[in-house]
PDB file of N, CA and C in Angstrom:
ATOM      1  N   UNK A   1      -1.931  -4.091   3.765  1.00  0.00           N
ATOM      2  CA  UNK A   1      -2.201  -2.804   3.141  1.00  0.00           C
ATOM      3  C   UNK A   1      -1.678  -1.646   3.980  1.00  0.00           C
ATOM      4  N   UNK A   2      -1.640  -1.944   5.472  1.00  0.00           N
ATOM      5  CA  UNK A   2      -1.346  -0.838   6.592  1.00  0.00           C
ATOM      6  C   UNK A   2       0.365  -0.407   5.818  1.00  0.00           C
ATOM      7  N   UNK A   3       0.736  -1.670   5.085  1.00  0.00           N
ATOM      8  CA  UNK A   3       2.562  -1.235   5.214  1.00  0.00           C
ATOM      9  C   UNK A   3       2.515  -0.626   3.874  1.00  0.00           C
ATOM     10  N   UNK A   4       1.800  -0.605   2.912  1.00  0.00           N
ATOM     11  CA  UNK A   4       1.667   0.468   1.546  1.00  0.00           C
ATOM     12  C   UNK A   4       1.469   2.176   2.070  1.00  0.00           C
ATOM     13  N   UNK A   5       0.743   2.054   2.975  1.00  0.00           N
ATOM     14  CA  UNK A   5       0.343   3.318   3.547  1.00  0.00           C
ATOM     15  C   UNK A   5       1.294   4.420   3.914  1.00  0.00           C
ATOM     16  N   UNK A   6       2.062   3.341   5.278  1.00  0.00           N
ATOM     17  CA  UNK A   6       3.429   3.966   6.067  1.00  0.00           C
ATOM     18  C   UNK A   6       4.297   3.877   4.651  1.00  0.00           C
ATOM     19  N   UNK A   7       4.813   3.344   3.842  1.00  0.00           N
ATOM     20  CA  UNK A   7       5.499   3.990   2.746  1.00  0.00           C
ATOM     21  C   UNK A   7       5.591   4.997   2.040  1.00  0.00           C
ATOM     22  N   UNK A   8       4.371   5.005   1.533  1.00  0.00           N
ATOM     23  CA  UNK A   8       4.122   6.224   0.667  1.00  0.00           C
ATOM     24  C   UNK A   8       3.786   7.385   1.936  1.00  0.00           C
ATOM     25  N   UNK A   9       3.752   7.293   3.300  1.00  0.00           N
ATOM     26  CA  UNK A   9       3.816   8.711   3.697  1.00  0.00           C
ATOM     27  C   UNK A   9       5.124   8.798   4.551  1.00  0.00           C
ATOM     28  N   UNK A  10       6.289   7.784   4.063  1.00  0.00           N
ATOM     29  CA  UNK A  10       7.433   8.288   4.238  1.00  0.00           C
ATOM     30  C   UNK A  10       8.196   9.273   3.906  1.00  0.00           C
ATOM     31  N   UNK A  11       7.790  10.179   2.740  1.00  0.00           N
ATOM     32  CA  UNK A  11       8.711  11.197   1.777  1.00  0.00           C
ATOM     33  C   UNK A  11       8.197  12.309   3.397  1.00  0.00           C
ATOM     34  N   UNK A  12       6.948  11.996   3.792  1.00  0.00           N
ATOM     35  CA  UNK A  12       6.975  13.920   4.177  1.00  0.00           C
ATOM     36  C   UNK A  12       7.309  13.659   5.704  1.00  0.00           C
ATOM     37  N   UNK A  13       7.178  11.940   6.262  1.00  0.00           N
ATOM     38  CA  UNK A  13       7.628  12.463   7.448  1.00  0.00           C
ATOM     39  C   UNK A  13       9.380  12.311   7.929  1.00  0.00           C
ATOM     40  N   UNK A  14       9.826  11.587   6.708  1.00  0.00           N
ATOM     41  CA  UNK A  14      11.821  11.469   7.039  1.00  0.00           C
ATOM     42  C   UNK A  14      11.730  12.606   5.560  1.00  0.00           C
ATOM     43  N   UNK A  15      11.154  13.006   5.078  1.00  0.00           N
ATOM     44  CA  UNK A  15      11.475  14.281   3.993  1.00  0.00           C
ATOM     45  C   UNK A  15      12.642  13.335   2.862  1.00  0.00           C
ATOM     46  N   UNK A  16      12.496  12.425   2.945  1.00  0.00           N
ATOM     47  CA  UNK A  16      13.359  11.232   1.977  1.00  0.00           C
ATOM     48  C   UNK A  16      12.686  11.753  -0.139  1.00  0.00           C
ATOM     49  N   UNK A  17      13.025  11.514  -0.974  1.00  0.00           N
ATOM     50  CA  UNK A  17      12.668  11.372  -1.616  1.00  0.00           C
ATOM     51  C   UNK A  17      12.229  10.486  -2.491  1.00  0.00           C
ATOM     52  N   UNK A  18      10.700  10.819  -3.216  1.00  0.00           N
ATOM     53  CA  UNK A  18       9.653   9.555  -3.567  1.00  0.00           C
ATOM     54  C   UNK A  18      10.059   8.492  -4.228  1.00  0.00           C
ATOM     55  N   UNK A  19      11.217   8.962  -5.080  1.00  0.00           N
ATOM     56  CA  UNK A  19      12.099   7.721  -5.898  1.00  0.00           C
ATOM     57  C   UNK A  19      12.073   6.904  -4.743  1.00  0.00           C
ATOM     58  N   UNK A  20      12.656   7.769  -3.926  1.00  0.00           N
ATOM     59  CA  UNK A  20      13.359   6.000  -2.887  1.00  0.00           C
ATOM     60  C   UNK A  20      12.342   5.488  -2.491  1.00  0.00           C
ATOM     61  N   UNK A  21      11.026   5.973  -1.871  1.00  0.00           N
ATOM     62  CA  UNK A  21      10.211   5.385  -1.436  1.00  0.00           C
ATOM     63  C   UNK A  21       8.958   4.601  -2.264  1.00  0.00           C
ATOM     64  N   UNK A  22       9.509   4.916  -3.491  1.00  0.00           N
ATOM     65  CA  UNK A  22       8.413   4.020  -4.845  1.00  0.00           C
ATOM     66  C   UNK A  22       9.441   2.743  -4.800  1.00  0.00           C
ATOM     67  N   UNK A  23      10.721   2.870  -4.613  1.00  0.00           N
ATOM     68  CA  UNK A  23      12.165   1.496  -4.796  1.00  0.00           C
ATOM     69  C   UNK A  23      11.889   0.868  -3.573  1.00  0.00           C
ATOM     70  N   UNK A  24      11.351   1.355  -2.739  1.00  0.00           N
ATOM     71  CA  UNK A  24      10.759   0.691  -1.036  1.00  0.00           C
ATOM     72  C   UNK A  24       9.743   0.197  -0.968  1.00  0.00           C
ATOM     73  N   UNK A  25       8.703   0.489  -1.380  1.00  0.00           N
ATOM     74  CA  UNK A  25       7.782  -0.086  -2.191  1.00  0.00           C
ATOM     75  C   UNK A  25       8.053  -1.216  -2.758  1.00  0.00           C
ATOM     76  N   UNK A  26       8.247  -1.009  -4.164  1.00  0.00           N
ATOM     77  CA  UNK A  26       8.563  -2.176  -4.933  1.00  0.00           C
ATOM     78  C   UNK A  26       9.399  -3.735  -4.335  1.00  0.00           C
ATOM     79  N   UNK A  27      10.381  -2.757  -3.374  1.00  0.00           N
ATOM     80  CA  UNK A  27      11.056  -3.819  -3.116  1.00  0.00           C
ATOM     81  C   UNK A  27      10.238  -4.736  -1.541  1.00  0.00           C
ATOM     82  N   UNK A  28       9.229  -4.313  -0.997  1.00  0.00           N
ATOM     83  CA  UNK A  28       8.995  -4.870  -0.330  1.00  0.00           C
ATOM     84  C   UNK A  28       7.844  -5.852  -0.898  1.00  0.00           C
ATOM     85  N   UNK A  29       7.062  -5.070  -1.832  1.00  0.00           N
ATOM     86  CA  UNK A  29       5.724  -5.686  -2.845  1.00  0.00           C
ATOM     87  C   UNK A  29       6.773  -7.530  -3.039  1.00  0.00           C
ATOM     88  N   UNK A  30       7.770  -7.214  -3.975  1.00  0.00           N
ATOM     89  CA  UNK A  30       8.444  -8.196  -4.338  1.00  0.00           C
ATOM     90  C   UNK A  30       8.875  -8.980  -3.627  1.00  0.00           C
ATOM     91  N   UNK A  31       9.693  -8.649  -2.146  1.00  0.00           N
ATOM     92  CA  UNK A  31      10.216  -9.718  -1.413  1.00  0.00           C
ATOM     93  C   UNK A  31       8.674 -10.407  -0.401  1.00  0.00           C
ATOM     94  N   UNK A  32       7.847  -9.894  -0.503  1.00  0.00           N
ATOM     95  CA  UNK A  32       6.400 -10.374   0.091  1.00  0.00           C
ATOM     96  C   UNK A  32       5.853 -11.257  -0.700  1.00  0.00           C
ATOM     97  N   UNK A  33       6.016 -11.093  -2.299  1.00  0.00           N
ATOM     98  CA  UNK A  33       5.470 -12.074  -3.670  1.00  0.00           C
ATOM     99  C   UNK A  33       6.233 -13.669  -3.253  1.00  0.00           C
ATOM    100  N   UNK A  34       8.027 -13.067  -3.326  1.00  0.00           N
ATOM    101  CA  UNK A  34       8.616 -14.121  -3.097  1.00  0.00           C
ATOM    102  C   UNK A  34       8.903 -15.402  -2.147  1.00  0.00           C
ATOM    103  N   UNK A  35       8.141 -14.225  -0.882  1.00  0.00           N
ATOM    104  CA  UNK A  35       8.002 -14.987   0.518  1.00  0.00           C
ATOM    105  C   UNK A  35       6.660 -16.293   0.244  1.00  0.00           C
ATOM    106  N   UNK A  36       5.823 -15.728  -0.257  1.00  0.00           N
ATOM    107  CA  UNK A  36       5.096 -16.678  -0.749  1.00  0.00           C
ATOM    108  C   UNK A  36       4.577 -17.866  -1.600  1.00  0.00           C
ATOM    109  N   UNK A  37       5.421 -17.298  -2.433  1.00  0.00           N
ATOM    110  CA  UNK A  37       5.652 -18.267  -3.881  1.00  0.00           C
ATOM    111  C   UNK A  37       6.620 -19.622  -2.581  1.00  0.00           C
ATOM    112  N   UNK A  38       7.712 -19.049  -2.053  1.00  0.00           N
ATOM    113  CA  UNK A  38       8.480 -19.909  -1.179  1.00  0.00           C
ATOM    114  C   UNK A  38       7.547 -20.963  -0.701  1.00  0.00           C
ATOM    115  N   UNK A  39       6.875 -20.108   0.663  1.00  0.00           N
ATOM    116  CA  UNK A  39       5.845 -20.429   1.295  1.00  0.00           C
ATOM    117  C   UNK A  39       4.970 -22.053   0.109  1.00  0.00           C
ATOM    118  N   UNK A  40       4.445 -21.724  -0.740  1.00  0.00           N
ATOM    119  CA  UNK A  40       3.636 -22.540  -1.675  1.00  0.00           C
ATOM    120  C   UNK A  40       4.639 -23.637  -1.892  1.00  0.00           C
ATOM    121  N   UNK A  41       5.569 -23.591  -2.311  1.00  0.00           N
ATOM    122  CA  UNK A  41       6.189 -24.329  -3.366  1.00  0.00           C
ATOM    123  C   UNK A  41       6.550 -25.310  -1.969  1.00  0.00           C
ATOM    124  N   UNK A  42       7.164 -25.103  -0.613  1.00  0.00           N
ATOM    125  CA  UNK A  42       7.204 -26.295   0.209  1.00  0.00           C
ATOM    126  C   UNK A  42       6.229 -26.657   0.332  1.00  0.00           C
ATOM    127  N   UNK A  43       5.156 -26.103   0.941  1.00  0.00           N
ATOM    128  CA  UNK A  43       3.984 -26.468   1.498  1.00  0.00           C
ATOM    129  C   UNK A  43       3.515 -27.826  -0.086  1.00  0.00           C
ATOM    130  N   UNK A  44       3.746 -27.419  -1.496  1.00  0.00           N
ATOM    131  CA  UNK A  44       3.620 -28.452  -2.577  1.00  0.00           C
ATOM    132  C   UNK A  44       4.292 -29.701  -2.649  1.00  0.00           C
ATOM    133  N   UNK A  45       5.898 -29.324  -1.952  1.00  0.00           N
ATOM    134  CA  UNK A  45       6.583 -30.483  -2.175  1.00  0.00           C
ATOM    135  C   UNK A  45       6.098 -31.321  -0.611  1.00  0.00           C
ATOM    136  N   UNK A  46       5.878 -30.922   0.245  1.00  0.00           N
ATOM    137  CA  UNK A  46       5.454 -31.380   1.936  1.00  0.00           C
ATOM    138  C   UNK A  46       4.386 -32.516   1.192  1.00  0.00           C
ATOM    139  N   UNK A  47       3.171 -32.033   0.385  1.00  0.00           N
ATOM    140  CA  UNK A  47       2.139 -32.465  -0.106  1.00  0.00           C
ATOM    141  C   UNK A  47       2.626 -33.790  -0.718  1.00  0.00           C
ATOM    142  N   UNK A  48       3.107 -33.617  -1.498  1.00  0.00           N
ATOM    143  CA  UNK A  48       4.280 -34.253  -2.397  1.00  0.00           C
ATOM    144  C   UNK A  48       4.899 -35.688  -2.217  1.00  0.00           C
ATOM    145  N   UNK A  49       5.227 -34.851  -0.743  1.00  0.00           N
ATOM    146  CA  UNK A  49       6.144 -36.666  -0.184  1.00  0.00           C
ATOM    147  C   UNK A  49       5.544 -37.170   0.253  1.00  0.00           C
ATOM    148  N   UNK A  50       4.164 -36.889   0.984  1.00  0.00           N
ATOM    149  CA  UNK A  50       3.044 -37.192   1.902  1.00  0.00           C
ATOM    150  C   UNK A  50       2.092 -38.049   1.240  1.00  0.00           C
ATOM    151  N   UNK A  51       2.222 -37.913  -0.053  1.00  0.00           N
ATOM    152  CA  UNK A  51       0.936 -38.886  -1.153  1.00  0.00           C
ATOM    153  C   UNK A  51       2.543 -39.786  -1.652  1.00  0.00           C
ATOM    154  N   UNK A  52       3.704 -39.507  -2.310  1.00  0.00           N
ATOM    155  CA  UNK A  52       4.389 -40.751  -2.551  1.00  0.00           C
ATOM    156  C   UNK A  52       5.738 -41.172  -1.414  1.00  0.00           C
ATOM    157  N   UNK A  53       5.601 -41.609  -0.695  1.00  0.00           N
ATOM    158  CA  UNK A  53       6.762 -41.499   0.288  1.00  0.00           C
ATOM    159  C   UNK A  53       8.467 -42.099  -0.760  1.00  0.00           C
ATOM    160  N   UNK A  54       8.332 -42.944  -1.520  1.00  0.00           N
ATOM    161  CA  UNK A  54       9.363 -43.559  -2.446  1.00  0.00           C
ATOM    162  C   UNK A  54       9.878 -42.051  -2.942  1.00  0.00           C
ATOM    163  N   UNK A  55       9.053 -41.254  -3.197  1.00  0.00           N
ATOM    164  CA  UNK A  55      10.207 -40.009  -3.447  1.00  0.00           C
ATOM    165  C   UNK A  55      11.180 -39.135  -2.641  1.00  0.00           C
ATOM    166  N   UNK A  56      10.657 -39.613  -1.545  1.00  0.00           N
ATOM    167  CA  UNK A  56      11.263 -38.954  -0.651  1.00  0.00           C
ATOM    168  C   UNK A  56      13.249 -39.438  -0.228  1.00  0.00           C
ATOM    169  N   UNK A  57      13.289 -41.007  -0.872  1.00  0.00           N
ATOM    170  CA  UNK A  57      14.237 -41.266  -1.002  1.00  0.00           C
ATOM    171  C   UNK A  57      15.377 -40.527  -1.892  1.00  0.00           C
ATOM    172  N   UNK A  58      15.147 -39.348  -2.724  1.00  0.00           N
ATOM    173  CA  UNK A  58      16.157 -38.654  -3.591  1.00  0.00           C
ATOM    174  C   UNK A  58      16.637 -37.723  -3.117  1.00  0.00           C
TER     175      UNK A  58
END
């Protein structure tokens, strides 16, 4: 939550404008979603090979 904060009070201390810093935002919201979804989806397949090892042969 600390890094939502320092964003949105980027416009007044680099004087940048809020467009960019709502697109800075977003884009970090998103690559943080994606880091995780990542994160899950090995940690599923790890699970995965660990209960059938025969799959692990593909």
């Amino acid at each position: 939550m600390w890094l939502h904060w320092v964003v949105l009070r980027l416009p007044r201390w680099l004087e940048l404008p809020e467009a960019m810093c709502t697109g800075l935002l977003f884009t970090v919201l998103l690559s943080t979603i994606l880091m995780l979804l990542a994160l899950y989806i090995r940690e599923l397949e790890h699970d995965m090979m660990l209960k059938s090892p025969h799959l692990s042969k593909f």
